[in-house]
C-alpha atoms as a PDB file:
ATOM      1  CA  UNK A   1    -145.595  63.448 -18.801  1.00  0.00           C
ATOM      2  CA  UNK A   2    -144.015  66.527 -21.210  1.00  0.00           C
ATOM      3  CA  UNK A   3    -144.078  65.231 -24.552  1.00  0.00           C
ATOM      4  CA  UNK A   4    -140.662  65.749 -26.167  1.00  0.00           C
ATOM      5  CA  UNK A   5    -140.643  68.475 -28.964  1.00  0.00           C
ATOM      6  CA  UNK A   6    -139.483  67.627 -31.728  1.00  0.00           C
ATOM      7  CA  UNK A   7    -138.861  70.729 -34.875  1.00  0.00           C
ATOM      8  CA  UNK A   8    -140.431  69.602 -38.568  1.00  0.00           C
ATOM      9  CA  UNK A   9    -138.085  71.832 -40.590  1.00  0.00           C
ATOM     10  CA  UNK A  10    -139.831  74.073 -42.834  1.00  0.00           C
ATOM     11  CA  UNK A  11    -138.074  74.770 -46.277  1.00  0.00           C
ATOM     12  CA  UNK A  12    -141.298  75.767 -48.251  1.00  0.00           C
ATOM     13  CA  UNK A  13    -141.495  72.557 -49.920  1.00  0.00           C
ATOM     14  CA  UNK A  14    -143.922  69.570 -49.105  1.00  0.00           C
ATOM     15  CA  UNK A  15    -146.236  68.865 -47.010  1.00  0.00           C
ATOM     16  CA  UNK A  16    -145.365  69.319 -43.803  1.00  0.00           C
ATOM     17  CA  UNK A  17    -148.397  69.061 -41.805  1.00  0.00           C
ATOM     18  CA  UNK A  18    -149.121  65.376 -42.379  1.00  0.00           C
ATOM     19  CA  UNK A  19    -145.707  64.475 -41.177  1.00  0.00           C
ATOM     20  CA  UNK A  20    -146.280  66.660 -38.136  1.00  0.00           C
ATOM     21  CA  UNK A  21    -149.197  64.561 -37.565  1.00  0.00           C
ATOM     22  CA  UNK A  22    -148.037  61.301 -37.797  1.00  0.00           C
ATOM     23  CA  UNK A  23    -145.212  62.463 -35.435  1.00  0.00           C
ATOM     24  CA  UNK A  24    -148.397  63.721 -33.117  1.00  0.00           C
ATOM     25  CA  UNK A  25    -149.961  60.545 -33.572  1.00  0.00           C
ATOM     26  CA  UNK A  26    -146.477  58.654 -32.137  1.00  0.00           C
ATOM     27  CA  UNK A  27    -146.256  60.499 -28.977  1.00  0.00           C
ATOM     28  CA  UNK A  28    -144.389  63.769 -29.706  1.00  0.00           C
ATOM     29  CA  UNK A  29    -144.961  67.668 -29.812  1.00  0.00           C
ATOM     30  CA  UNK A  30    -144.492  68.539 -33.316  1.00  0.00           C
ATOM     31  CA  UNK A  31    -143.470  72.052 -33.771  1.00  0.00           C
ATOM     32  CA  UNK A  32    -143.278  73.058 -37.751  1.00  0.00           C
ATOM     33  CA  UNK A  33    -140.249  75.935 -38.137  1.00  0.00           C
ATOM     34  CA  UNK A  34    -138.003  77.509 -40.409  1.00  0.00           C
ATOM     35  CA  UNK A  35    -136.737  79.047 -37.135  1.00  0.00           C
ATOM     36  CA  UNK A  36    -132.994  77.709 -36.798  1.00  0.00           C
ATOM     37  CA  UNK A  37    -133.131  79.265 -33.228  1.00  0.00           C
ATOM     38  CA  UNK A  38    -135.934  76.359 -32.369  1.00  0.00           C
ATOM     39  CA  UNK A  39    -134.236  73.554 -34.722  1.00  0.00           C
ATOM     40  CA  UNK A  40    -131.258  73.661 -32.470  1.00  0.00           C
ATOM     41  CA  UNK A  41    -133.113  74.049 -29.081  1.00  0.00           C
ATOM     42  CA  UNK A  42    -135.315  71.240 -29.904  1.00  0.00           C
ATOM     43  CA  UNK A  43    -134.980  67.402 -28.663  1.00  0.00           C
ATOM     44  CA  UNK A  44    -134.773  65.972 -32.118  1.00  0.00           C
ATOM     45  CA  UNK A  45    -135.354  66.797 -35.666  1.00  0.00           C
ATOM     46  CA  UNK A  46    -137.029  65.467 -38.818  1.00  0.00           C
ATOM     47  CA  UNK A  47    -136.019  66.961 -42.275  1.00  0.00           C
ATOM     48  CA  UNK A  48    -138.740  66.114 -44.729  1.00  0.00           C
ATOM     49  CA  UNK A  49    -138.991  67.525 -48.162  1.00  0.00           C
ATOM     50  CA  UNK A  50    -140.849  66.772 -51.558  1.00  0.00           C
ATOM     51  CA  UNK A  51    -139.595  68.602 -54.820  1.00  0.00           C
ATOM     52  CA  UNK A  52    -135.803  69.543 -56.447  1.00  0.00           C
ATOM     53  CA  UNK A  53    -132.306  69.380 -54.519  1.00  0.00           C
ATOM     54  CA  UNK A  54    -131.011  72.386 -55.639  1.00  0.00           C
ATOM     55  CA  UNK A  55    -134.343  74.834 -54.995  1.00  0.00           C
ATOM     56  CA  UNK A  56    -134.402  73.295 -51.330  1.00  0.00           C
ATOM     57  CA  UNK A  57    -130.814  73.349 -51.056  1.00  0.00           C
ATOM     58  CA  UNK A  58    -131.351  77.063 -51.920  1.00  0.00           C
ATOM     59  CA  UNK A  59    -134.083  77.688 -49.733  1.00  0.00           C
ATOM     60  CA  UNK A  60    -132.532  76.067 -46.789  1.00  0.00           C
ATOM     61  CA  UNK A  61    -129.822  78.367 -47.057  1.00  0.00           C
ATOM     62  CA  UNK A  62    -131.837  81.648 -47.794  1.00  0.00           C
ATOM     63  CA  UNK A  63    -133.282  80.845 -43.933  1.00  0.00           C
ATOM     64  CA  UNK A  64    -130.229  80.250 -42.949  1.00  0.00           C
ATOM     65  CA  UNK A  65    -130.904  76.762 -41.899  1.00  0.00           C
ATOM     66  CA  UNK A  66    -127.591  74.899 -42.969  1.00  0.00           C
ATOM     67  CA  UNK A  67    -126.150  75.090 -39.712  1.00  0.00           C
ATOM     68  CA  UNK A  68    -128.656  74.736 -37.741  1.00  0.00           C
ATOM     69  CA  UNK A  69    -128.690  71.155 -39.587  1.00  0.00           C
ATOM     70  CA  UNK A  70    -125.231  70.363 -39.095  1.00  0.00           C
ATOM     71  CA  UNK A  71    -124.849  71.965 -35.387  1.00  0.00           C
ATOM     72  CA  UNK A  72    -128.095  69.359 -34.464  1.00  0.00           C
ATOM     73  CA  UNK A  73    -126.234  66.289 -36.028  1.00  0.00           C
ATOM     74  CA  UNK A  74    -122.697  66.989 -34.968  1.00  0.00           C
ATOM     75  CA  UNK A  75    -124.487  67.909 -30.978  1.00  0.00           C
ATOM     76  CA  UNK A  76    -125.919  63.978 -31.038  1.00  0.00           C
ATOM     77  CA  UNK A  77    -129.604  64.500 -30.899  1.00  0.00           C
ATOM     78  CA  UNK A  78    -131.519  62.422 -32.874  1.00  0.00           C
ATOM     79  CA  UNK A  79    -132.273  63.297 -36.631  1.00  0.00           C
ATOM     80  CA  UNK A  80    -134.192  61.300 -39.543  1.00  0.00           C
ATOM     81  CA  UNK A  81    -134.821  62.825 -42.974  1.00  0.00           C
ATOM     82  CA  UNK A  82    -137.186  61.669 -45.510  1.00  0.00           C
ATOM     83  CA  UNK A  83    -137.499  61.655 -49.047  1.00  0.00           C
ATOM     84  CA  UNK A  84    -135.554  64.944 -50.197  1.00  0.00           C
ATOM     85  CA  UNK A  85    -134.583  65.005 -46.357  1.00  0.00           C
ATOM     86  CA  UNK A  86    -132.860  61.862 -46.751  1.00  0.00           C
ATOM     87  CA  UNK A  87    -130.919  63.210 -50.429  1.00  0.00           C
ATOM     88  CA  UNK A  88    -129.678  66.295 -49.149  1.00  0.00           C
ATOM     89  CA  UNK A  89    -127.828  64.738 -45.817  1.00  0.00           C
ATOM     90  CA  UNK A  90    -125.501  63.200 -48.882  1.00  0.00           C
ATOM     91  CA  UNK A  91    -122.574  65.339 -50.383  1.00  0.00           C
ATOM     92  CA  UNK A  92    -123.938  66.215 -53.844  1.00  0.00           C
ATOM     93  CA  UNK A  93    -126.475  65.265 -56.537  1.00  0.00           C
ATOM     94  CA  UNK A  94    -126.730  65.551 -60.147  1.00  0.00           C
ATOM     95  CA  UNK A  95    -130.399  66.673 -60.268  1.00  0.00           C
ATOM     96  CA  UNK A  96    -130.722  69.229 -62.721  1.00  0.00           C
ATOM     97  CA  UNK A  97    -127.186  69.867 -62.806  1.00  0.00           C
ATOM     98  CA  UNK A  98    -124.813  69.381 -59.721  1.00  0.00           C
ATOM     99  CA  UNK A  99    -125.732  70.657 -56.560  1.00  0.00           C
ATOM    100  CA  UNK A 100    -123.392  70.818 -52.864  1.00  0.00           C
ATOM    101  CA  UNK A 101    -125.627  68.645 -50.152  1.00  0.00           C
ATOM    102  CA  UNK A 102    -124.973  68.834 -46.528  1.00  0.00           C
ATOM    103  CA  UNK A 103    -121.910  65.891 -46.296  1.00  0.00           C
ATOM    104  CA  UNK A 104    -123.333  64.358 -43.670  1.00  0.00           C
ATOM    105  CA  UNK A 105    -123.471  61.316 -45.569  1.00  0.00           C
ATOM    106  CA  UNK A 106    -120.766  60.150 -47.589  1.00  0.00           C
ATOM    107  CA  UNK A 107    -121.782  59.613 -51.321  1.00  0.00           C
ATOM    108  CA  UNK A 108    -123.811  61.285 -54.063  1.00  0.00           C
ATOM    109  CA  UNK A 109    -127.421  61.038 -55.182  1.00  0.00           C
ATOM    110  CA  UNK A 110    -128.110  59.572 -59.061  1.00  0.00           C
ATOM    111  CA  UNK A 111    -131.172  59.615 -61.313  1.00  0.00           C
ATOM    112  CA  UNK A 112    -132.880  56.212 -62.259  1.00  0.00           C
ATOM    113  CA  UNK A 113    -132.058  55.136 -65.658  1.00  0.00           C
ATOM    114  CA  UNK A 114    -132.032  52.036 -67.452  1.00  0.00           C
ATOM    115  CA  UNK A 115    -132.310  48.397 -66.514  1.00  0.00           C
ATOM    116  CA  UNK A 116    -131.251  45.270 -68.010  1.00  0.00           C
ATOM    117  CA  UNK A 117    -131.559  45.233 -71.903  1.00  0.00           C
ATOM    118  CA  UNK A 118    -131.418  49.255 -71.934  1.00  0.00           C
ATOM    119  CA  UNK A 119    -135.256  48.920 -70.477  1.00  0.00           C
ATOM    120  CA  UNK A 120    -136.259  52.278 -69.596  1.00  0.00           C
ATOM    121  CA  UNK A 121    -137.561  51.981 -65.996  1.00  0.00           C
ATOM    122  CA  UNK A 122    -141.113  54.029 -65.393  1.00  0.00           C
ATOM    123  CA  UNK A 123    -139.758  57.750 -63.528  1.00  0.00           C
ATOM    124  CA  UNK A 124    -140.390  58.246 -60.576  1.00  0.00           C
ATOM    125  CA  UNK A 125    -140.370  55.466 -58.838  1.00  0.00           C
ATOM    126  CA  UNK A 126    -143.955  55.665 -57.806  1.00  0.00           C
ATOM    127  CA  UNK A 127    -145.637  53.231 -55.166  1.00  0.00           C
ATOM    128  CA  UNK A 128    -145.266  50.493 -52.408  1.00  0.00           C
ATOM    129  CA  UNK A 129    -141.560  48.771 -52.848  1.00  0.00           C
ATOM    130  CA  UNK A 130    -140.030  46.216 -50.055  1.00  0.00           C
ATOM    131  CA  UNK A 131    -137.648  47.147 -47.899  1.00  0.00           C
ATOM    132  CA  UNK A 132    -134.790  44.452 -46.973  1.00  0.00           C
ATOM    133  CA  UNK A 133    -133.238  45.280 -44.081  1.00  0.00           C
ATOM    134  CA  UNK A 134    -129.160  44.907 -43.361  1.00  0.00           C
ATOM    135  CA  UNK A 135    -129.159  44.584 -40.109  1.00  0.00           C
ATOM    136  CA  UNK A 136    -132.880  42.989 -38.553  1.00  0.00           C
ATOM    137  CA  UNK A 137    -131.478  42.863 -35.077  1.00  0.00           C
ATOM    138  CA  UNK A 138    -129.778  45.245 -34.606  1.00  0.00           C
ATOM    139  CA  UNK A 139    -131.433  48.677 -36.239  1.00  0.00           C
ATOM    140  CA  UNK A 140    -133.320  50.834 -34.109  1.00  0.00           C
ATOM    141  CA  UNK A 141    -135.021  52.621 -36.809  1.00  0.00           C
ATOM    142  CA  UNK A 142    -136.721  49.357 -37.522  1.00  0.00           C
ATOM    143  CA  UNK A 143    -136.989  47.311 -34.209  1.00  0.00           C
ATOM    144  CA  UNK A 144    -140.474  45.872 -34.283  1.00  0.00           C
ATOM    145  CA  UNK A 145    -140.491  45.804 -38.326  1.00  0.00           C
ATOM    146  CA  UNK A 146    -140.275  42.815 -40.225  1.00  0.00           C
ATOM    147  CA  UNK A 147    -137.783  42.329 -43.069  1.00  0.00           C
ATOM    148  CA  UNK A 148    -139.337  43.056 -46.389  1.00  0.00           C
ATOM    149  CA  UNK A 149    -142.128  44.928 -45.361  1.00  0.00           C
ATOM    150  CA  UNK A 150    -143.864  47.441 -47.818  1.00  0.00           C
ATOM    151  CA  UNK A 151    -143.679  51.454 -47.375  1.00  0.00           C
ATOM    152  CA  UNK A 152    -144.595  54.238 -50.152  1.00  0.00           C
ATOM    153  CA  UNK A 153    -142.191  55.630 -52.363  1.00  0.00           C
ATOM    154  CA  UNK A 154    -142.272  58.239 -54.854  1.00  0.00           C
ATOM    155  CA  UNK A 155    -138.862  59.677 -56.003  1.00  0.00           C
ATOM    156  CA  UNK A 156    -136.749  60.016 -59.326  1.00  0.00           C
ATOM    157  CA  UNK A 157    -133.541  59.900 -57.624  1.00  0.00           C
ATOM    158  CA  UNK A 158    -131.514  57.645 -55.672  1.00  0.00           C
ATOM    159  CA  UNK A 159    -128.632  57.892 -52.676  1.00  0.00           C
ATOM    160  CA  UNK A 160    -125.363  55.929 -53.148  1.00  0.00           C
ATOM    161  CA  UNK A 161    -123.502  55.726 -49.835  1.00  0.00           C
ATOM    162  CA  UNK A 162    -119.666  55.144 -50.441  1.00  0.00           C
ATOM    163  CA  UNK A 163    -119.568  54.049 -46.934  1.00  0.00           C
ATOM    164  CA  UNK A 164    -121.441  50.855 -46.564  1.00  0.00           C
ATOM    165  CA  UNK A 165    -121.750  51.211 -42.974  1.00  0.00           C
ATOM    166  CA  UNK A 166    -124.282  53.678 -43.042  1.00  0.00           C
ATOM    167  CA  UNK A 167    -126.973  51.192 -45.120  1.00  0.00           C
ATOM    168  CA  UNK A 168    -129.462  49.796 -43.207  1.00  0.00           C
ATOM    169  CA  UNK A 169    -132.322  48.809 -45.842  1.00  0.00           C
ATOM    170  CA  UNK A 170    -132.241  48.475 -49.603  1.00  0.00           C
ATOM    171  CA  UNK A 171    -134.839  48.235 -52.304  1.00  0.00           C
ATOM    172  CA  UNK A 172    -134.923  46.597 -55.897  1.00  0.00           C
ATOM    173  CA  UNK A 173    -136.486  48.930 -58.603  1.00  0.00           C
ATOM    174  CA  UNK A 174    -134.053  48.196 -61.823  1.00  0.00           C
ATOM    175  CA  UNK A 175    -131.247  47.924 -59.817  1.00  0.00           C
ATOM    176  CA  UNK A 176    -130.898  47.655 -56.014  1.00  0.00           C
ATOM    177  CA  UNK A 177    -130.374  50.974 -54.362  1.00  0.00           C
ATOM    178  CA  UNK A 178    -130.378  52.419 -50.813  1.00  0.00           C
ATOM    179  CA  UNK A 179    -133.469  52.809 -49.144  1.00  0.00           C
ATOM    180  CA  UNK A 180    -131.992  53.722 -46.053  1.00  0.00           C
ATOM    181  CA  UNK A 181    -129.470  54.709 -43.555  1.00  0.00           C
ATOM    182  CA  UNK A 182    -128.644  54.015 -39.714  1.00  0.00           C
ATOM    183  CA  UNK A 183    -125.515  55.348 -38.284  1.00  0.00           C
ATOM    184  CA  UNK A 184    -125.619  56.757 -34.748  1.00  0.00           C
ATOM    185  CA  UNK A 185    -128.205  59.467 -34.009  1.00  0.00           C
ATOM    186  CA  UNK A 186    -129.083  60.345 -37.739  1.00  0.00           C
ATOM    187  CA  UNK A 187    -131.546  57.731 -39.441  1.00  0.00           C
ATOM    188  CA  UNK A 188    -132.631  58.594 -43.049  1.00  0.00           C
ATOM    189  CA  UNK A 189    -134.853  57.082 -45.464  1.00  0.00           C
ATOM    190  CA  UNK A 190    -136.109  57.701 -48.826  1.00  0.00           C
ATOM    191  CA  UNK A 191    -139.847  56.079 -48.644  1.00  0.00           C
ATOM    192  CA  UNK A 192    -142.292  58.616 -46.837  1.00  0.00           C
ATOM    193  CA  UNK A 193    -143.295  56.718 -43.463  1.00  0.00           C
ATOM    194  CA  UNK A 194    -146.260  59.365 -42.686  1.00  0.00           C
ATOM    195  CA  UNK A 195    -147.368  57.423 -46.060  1.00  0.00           C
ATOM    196  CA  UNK A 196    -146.906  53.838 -45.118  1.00  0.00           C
ATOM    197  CA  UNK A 197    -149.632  52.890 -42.749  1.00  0.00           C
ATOM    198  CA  UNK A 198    -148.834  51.173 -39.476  1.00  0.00           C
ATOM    199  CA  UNK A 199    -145.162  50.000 -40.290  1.00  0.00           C
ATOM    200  CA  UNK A 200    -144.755  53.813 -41.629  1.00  0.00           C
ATOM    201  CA  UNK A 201    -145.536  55.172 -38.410  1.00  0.00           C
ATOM    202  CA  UNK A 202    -143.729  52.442 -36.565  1.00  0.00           C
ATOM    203  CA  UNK A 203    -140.460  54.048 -37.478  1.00  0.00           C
ATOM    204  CA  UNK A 204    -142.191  57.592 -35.894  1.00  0.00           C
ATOM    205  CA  UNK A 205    -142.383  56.212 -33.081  1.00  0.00           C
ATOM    206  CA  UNK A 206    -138.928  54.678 -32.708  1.00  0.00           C
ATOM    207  CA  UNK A 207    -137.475  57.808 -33.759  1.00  0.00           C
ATOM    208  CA  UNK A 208    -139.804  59.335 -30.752  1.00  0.00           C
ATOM    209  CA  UNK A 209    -138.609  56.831 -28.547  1.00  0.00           C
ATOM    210  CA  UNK A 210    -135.087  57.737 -29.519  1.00  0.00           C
ATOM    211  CA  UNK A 211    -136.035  61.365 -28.521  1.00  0.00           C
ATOM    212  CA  UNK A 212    -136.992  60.863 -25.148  1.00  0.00           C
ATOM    213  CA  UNK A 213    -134.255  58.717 -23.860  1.00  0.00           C
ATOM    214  CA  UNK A 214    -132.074  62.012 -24.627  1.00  0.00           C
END
């Protein structure tokens, strides 16, 4: 059987190649481009990404990547972004100034701050963190996962959908925030699954799965 190829855009930030693994390991052909060409003519797409919006913002654009991003969500084929993947999908963010994301999902990405009695929470957010899930029956990007399970964060900022419907876990560090989103064929999250052992690349392979029923 053809395994279904699936593009690990390349921004020149992060570590690609163990993503592209992990997606290897979960049954796929992981192909590792900044070619928007082979983003658009491939089955599905994961958008990873360590480091500053507004540099990758920048460096999607300079290789002319922005709509290859957009064309692949507004065609339907299936798309998850991680970490800096899952930030830029939103509309802007206030890293380092403020910085135009892609719109795809509704909202804005904050820094961490303070907590209760003007506590100053540890930046980043560095380590294994619970996920509680919104929806347990009914997510794909989690079918086989069980509620409150650990993955691996490590980020100073945070996405805030302003439409609720797209949250499908959350996670309590000072303050509850979004963990991640669910809404049709783009699933985003902002722990690194490559990272997060077996559950980790659990969600791989149900994004896989998701690829080859298209």
């Amino acid at each position: 059987m053809k395994l279904p190829e699936i593009a690990v855009i390349d921004y020149g930030m992060g570590n690609l190649r163990s993503v592209a693994k992990a997606l290897e390991r979960a049954g796929a052909k992981a192909v590792v481009t900044s070619d928007a060409r082979k983003v658009l003519a491939s089955s599905g797409v994961v958008f990873p990404g360590v480091g500053a919006f507004g540099p990758a913002k920048k460096n999607i654009d300079k290789h002319g990547m922005a709509e290859s991003i957009r064309g692949t969500v507004a065609a339907g084929k299936p798309f998850l972004g991680l970490c800096l993947g899952f930030q830029l999908l939103f509309e802007r963010s206030c890293e380092d100034g403020t910085h135009g994301g892609f719109g795809v999902i509704p909202g804005e990405v904050n820094r961490f701050g303070y907590s209760g009695a003007s506590r100053r929470l540890k930046v980043p957010h560095m380590g294994w963190n619970r996920v509680f899930l919104k929806n347990r029956d009914g997510s794909r990007m989690f079918k086989g996962i069980p509620d409150k399970t650990y993955f691996y964060f490590v980020h100073s900022y945070y996405g805030v959908p302003s439409d609720k419907s797209w949250v499908s876990g959350v996670t309590e560090y000072g303050k509850w925030f979004c963990s991640a989103v669910e809404k049709e064929n783009v699933w985003a999250c902002q722990f690194h699954p490559e990272k997060s052992s077996a559950n980790g690349l659990k969600i791989l392979k149900n994004f896989v799965n998701e690829v080859k029923k298209c």
